[in-house]
C-alpha atoms as a PDB file:
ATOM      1  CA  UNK A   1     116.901  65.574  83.735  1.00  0.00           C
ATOM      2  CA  UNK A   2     119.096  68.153  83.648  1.00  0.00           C
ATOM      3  CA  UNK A   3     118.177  71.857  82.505  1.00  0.00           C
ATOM      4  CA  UNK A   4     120.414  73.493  80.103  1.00  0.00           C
ATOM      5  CA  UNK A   5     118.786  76.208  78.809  1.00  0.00           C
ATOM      6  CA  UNK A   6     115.744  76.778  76.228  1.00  0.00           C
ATOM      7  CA  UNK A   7     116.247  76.057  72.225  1.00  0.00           C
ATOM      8  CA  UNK A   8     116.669  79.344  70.551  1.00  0.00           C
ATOM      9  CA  UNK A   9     113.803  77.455  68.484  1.00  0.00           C
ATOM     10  CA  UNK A  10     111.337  78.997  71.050  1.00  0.00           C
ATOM     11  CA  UNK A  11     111.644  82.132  69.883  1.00  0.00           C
ATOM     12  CA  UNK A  12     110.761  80.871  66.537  1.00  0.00           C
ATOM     13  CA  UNK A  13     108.163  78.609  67.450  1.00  0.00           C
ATOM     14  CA  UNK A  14     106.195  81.730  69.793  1.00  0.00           C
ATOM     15  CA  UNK A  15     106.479  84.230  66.449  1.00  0.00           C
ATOM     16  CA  UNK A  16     104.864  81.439  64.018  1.00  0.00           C
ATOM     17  CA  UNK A  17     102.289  80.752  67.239  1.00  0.00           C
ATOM     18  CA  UNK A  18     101.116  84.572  67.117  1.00  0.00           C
ATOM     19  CA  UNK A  19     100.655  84.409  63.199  1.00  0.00           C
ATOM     20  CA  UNK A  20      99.094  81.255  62.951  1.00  0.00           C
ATOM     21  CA  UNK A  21      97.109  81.394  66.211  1.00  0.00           C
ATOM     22  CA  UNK A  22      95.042  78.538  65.775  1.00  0.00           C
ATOM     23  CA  UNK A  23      94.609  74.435  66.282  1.00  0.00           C
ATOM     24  CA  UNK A  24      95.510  73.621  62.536  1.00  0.00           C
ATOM     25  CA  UNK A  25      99.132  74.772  62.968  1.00  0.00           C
ATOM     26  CA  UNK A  26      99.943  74.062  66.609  1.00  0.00           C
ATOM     27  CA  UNK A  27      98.591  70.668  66.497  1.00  0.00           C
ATOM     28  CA  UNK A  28     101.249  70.250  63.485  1.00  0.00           C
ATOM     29  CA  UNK A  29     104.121  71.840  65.867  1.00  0.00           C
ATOM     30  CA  UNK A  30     102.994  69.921  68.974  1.00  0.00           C
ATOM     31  CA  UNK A  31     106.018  67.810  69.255  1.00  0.00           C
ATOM     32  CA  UNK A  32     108.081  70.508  69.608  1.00  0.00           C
ATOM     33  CA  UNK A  33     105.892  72.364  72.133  1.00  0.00           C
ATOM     34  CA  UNK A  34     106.246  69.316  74.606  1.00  0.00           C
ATOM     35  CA  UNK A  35     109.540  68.224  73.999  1.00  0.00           C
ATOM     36  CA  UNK A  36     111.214  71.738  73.882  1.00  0.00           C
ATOM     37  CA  UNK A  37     108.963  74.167  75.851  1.00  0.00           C
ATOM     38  CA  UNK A  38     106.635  72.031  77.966  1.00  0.00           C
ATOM     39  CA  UNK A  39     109.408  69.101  79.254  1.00  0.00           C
ATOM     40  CA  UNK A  40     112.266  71.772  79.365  1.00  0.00           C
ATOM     41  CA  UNK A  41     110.117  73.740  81.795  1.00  0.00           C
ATOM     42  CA  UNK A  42     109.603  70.568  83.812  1.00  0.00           C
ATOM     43  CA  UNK A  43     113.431  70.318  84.093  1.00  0.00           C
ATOM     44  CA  UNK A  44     113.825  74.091  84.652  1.00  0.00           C
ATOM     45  CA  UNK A  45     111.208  73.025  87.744  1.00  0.00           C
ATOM     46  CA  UNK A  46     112.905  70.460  89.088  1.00  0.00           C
ATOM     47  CA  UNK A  47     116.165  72.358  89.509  1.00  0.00           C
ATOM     48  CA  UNK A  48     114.130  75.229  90.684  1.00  0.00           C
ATOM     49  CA  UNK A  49     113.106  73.002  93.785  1.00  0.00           C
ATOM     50  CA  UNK A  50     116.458  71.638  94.488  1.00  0.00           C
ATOM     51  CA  UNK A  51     117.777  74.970  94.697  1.00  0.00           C
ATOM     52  CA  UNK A  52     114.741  76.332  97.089  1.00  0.00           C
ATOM     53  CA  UNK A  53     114.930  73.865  99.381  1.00  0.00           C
ATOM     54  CA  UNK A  54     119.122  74.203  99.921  1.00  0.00           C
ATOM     55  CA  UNK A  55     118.881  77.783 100.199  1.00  0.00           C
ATOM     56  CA  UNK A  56     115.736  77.548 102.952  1.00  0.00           C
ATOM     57  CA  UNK A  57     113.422  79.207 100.359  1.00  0.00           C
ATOM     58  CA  UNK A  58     109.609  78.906 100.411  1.00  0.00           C
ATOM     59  CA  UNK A  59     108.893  78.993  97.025  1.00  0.00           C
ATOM     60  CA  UNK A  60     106.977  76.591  94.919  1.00  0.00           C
ATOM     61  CA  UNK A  61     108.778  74.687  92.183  1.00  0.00           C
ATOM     62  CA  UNK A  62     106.102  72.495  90.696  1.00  0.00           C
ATOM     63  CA  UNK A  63     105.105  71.624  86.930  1.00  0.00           C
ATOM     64  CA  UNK A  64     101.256  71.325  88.676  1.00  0.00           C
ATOM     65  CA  UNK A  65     101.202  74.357  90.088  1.00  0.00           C
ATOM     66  CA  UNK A  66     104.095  76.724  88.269  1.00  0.00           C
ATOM     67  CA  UNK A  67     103.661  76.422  84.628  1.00  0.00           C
ATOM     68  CA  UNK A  68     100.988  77.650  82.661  1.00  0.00           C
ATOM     69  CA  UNK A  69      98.885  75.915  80.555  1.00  0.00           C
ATOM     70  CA  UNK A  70      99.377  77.423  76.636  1.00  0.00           C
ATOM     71  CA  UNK A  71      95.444  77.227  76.094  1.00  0.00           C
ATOM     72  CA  UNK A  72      93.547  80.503  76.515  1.00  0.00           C
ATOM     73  CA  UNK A  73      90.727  80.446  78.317  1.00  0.00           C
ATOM     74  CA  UNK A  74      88.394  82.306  75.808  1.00  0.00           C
ATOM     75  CA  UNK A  75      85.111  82.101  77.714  1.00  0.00           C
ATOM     76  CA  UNK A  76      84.738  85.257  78.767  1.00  0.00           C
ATOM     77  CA  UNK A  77      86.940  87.191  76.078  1.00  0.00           C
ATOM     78  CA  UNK A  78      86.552  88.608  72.758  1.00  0.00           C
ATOM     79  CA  UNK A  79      89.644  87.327  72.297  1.00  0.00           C
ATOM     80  CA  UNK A  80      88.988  84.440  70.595  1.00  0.00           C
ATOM     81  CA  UNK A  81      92.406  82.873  69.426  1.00  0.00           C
ATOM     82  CA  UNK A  82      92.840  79.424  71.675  1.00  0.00           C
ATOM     83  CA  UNK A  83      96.730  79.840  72.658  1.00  0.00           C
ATOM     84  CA  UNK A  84      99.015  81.982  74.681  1.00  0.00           C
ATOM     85  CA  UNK A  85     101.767  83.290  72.921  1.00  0.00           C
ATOM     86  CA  UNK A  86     104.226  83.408  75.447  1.00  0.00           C
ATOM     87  CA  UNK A  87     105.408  80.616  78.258  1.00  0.00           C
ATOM     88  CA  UNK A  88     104.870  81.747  81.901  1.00  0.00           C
ATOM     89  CA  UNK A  89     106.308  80.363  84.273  1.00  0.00           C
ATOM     90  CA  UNK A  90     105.073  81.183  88.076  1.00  0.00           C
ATOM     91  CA  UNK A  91     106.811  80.434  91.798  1.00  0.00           C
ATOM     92  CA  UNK A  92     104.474  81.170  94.304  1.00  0.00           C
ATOM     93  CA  UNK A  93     105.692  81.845  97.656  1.00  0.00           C
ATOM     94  CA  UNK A  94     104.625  80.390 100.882  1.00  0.00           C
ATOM     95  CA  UNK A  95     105.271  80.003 104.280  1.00  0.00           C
ATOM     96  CA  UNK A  96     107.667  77.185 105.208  1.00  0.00           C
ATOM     97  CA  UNK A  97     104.628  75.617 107.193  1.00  0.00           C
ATOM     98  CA  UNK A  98     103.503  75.159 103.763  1.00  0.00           C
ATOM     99  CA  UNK A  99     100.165  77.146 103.807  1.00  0.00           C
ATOM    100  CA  UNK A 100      98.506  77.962 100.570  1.00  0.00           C
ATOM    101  CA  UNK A 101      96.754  80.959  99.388  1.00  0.00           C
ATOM    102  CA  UNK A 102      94.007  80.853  96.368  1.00  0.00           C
ATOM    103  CA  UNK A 103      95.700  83.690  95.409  1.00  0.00           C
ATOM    104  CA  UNK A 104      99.508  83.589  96.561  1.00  0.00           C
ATOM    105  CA  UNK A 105     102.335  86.560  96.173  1.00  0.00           C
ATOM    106  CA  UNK A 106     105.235  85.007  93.810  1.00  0.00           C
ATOM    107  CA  UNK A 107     108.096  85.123  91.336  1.00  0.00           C
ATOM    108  CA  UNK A 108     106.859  84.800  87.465  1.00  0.00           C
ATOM    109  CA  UNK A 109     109.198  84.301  84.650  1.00  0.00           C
ATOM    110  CA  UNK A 110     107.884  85.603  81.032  1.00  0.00           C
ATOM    111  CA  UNK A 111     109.243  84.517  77.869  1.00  0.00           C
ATOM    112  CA  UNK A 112     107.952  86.166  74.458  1.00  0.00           C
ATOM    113  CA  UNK A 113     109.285  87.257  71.503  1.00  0.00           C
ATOM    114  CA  UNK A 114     108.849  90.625  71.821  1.00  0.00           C
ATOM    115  CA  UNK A 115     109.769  90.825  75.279  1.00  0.00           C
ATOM    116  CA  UNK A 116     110.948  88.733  78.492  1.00  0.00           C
ATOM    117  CA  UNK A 117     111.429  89.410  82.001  1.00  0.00           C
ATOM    118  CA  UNK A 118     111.001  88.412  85.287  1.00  0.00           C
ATOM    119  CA  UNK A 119     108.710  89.647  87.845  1.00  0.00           C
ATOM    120  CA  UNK A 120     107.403  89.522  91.216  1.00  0.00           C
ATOM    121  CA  UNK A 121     104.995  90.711  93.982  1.00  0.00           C
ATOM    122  CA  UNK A 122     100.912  90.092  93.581  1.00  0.00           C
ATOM    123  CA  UNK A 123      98.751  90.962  90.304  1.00  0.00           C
ATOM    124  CA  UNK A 124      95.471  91.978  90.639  1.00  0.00           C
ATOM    125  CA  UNK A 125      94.679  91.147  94.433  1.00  0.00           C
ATOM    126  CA  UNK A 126      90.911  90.769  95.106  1.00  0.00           C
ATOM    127  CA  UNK A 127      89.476  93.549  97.087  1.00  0.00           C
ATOM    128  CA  UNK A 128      89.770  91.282  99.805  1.00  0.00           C
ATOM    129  CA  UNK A 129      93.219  90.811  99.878  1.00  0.00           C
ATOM    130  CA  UNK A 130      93.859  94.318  98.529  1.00  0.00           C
ATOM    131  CA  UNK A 131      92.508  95.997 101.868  1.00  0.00           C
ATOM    132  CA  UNK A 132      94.795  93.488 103.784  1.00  0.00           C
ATOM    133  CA  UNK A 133      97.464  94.680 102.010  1.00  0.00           C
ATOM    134  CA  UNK A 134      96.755  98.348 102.808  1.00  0.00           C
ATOM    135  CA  UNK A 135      95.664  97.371 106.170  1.00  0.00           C
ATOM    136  CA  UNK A 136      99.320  96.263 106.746  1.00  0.00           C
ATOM    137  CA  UNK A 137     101.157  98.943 104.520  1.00  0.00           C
ATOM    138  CA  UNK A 138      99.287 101.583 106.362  1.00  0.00           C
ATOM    139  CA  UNK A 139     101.151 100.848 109.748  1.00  0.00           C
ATOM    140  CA  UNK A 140     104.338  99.126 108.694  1.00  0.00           C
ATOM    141  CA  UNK A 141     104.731 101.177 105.452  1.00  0.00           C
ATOM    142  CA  UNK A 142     108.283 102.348 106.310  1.00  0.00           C
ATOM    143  CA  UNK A 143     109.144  98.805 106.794  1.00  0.00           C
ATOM    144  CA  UNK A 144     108.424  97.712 102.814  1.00  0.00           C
ATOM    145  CA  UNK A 145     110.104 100.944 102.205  1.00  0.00           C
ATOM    146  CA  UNK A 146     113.511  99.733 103.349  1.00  0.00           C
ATOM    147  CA  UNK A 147     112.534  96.616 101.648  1.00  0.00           C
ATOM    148  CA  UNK A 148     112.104  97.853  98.162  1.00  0.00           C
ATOM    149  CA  UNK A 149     114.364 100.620  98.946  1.00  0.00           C
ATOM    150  CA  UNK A 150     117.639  98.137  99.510  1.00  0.00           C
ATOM    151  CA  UNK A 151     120.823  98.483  96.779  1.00  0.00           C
ATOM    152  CA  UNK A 152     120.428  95.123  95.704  1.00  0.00           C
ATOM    153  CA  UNK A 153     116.178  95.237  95.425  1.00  0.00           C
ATOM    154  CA  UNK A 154     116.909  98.244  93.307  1.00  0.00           C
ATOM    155  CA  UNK A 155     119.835  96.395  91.522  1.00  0.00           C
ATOM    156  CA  UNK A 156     117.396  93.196  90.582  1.00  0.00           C
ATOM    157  CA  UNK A 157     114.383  94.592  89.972  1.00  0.00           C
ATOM    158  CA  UNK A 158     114.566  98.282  88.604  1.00  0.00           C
ATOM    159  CA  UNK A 159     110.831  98.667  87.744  1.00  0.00           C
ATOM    160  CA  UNK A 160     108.252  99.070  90.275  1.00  0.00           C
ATOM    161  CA  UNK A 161     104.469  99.329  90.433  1.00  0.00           C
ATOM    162  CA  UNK A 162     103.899  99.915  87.152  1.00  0.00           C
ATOM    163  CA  UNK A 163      99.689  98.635  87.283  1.00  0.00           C
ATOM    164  CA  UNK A 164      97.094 100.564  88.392  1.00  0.00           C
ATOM    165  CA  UNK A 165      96.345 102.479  90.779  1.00  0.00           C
ATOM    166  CA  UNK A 166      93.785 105.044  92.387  1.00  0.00           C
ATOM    167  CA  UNK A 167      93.603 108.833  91.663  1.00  0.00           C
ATOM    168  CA  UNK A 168      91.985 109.612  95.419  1.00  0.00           C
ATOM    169  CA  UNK A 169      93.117 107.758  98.814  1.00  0.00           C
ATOM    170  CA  UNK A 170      90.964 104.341  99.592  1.00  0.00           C
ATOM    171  CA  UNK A 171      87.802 104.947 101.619  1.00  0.00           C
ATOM    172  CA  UNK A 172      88.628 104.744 105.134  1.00  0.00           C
ATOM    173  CA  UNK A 173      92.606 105.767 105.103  1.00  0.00           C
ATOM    174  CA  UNK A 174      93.469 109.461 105.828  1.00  0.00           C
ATOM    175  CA  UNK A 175      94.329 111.615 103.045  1.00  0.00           C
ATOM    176  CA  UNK A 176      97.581 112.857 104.274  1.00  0.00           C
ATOM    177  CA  UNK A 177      98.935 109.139 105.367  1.00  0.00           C
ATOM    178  CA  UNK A 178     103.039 109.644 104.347  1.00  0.00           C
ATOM    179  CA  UNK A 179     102.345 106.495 102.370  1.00  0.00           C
ATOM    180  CA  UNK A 180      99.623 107.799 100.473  1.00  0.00           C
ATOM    181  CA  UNK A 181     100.839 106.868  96.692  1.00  0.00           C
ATOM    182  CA  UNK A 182     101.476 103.208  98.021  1.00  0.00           C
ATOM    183  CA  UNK A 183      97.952 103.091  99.548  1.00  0.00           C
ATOM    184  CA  UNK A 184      96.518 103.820  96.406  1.00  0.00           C
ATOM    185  CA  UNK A 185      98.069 100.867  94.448  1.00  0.00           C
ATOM    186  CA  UNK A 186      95.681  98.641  93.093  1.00  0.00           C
ATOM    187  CA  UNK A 187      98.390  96.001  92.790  1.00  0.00           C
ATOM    188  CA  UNK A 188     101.801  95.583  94.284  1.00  0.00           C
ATOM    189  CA  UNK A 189     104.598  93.865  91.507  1.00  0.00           C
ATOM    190  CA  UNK A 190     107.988  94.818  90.694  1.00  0.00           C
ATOM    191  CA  UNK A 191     110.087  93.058  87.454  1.00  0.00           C
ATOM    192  CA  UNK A 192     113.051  93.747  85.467  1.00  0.00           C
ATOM    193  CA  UNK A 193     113.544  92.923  81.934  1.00  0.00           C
ATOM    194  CA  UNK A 194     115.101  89.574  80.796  1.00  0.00           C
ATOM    195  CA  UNK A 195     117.794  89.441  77.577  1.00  0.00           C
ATOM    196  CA  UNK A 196     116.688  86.491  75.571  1.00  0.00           C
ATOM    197  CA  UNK A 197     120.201  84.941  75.700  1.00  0.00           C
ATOM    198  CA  UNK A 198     119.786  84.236  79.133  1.00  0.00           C
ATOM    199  CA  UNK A 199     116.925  82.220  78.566  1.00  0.00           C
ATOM    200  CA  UNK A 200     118.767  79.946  76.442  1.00  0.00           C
ATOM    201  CA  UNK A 201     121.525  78.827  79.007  1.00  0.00           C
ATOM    202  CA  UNK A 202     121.624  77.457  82.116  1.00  0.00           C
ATOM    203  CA  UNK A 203     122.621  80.497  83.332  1.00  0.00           C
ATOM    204  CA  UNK A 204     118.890  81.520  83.462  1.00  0.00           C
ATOM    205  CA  UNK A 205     118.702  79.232  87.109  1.00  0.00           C
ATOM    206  CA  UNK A 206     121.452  81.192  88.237  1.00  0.00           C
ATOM    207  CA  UNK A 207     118.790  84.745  87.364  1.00  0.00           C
ATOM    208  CA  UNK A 208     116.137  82.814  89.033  1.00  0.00           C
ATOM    209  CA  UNK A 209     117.796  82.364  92.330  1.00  0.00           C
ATOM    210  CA  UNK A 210     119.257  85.726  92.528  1.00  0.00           C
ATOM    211  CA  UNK A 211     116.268  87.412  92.062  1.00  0.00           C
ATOM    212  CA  UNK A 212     114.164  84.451  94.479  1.00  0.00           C
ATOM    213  CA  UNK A 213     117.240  85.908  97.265  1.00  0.00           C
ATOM    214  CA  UNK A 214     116.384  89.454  97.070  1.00  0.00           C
ATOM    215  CA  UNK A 215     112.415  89.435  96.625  1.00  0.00           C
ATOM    216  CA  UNK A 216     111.830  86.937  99.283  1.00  0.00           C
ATOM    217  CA  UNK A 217     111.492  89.747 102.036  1.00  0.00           C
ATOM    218  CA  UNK A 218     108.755  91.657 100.301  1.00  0.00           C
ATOM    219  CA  UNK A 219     107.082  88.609  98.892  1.00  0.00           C
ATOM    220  CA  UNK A 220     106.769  87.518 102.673  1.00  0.00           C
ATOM    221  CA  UNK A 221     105.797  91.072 104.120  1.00  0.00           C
ATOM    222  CA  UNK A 222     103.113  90.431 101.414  1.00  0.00           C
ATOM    223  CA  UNK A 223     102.360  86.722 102.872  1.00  0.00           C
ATOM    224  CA  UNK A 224     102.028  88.363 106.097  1.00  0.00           C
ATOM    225  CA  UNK A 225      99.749  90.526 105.196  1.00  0.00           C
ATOM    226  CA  UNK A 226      97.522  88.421 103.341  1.00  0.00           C
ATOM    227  CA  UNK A 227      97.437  85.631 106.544  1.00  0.00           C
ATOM    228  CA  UNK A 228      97.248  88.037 109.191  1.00  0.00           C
ATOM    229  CA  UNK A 229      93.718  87.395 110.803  1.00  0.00           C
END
C-alpha cells in the first residue's frame, strides 16, 4: 500500500455530501467513500508511522485511533444531518514510553471543500487539564514563548490561538502575570492553511512531517504539562 495522494474526486464527493446530507445518497456513493477516502487514509497512516518511528517521533499513526469516523454523532445536537462533511485526520502525540491521555495534544489534518489545513496543539481541554496547562505556562511561560516564537514555528504554522479565551485573568493567577493573554486561553492550537493540490499528491507526507518536526516541542511542553503530577 503505497500512498499517492487523494483523488481530486474528494473534493467532489464532500460538495455532493453537504447537499445531499443524508443516508439515501451516501449509501449510493459508499464505494467510493471506502475505496478513495477511507482506504487512502489507511495508506496515508501507514506511511505516517514509518516516517515517525525513523525520525524518533512520538506521534500516533493509527487508522483506530487517527481517523475519524464520517458519522455525526447527533445525540446531543440540533444538528441533525448524520455525516461529517469533511475527513479529519488526527496524530496524537505521546511520550515515547507510550503513555496515553483521554484527551491527548496532537497534529490534525482537515480536508473540506471550502477549506483545508493543518493544525496542532489541544482543542477544548477540560477544566482539568486546562488549569494544568496554566499551572505550567504560569512558571515556564517564557519557555513556550521561544517555542512558538522560533523562525521556522512561525514559518509552519502562521496562525495562533485563534479559540476562545477569557476577558479577566483565571481565578487564582495574578492579574499582572507578563503572560497574562496566554493565561487566559481557553484552548491552546496553532494551524496554517492547506492548498488543496497538496492534498492530492504525495507530497502531502512530505507537509505532514515538516510540520510533525517543528510542533513536536510545544506539543510535548503540552504533554508535560498535562502528566505532571
Amino acid at each position: 500500500m503505497v500512498f499517492n495522494g487523494f483523488s481530486k474526486d474528494i473534493f467532489w464527493f464532500f460538495s455532493e455530501l453537504k447537499s445531499n446530507n443524508n443516508k439515501e445518497w451516501f449509501y449510493e456513493n459508499k464505494k467510493f467513500y471506502e475505496k478513495e477516502i477511507k482506504e487512502v487514509s489507511k495508506e496515508l497512516l501507514i506511511e505516517m508511522s514509518q516516517r515517525f518511528a525513523s525520525l524518533g517521533l512520538p506521534f500516533v499513526a493509527d487508522p483506530k485511533v487517527s481517523l475519524f469516523r464520517i458519522n455525526r454523532d447527533i445525540r446531543f445536537s440540533s444538528n441533525k444531518d448524520p455525516y461529517k462533511t469533511n475527513l479529519g485526520i488526527y496524530f496524537p502525540y505521546n511520550t515515547k514510553l507510550g503513555e496515553r491521555l483521554p484527551e491527548s495534544p496532537g497534529l490534525y489534518y482537515h480536508f473540506a471543500p471550502e477549506e483545508s489545513f493543518i493544525g496542532g496543539g489541544i482543542h477544548m481541554p477540560s477544566s482539568e487539564t486546562l488549569r494544568a496547562l496554566r499551572i505550567k505556562i504560569s512558571s515556564y511561560w517564557e519557555e513556550l514563548l521561544e517555542i512558538i516564537n522560533a523562525k521556522d514555528f512561525k514559518k509552519e504554522f502562521p496562525n495562533e490561538f485563534y479559540g476562545e479565551k477569557l476577558k479577566r485573568m483565571p481565578r487564582g493567577f495574578d492579574e499582572n502575570h507578563p503572560a497574562a493573554e496566554l493565561l487566559k486561553l481557553k484552548e491552546f492550537t496553532v494551524w496554517t492553511d492547506l492548498e488543496h493540490k497538496v492534498s492530492y499528491s504525495s507530497k502531502l507526507l512530505d507537509v505532514l512531517e515538516r510540520k510533525a518536526i517543528v510542533i513536536a516541542p510545544f506539543l510535548e511542553f503540552l504533554f508535560q504539562s498535562m502528566t505532571k503530577k
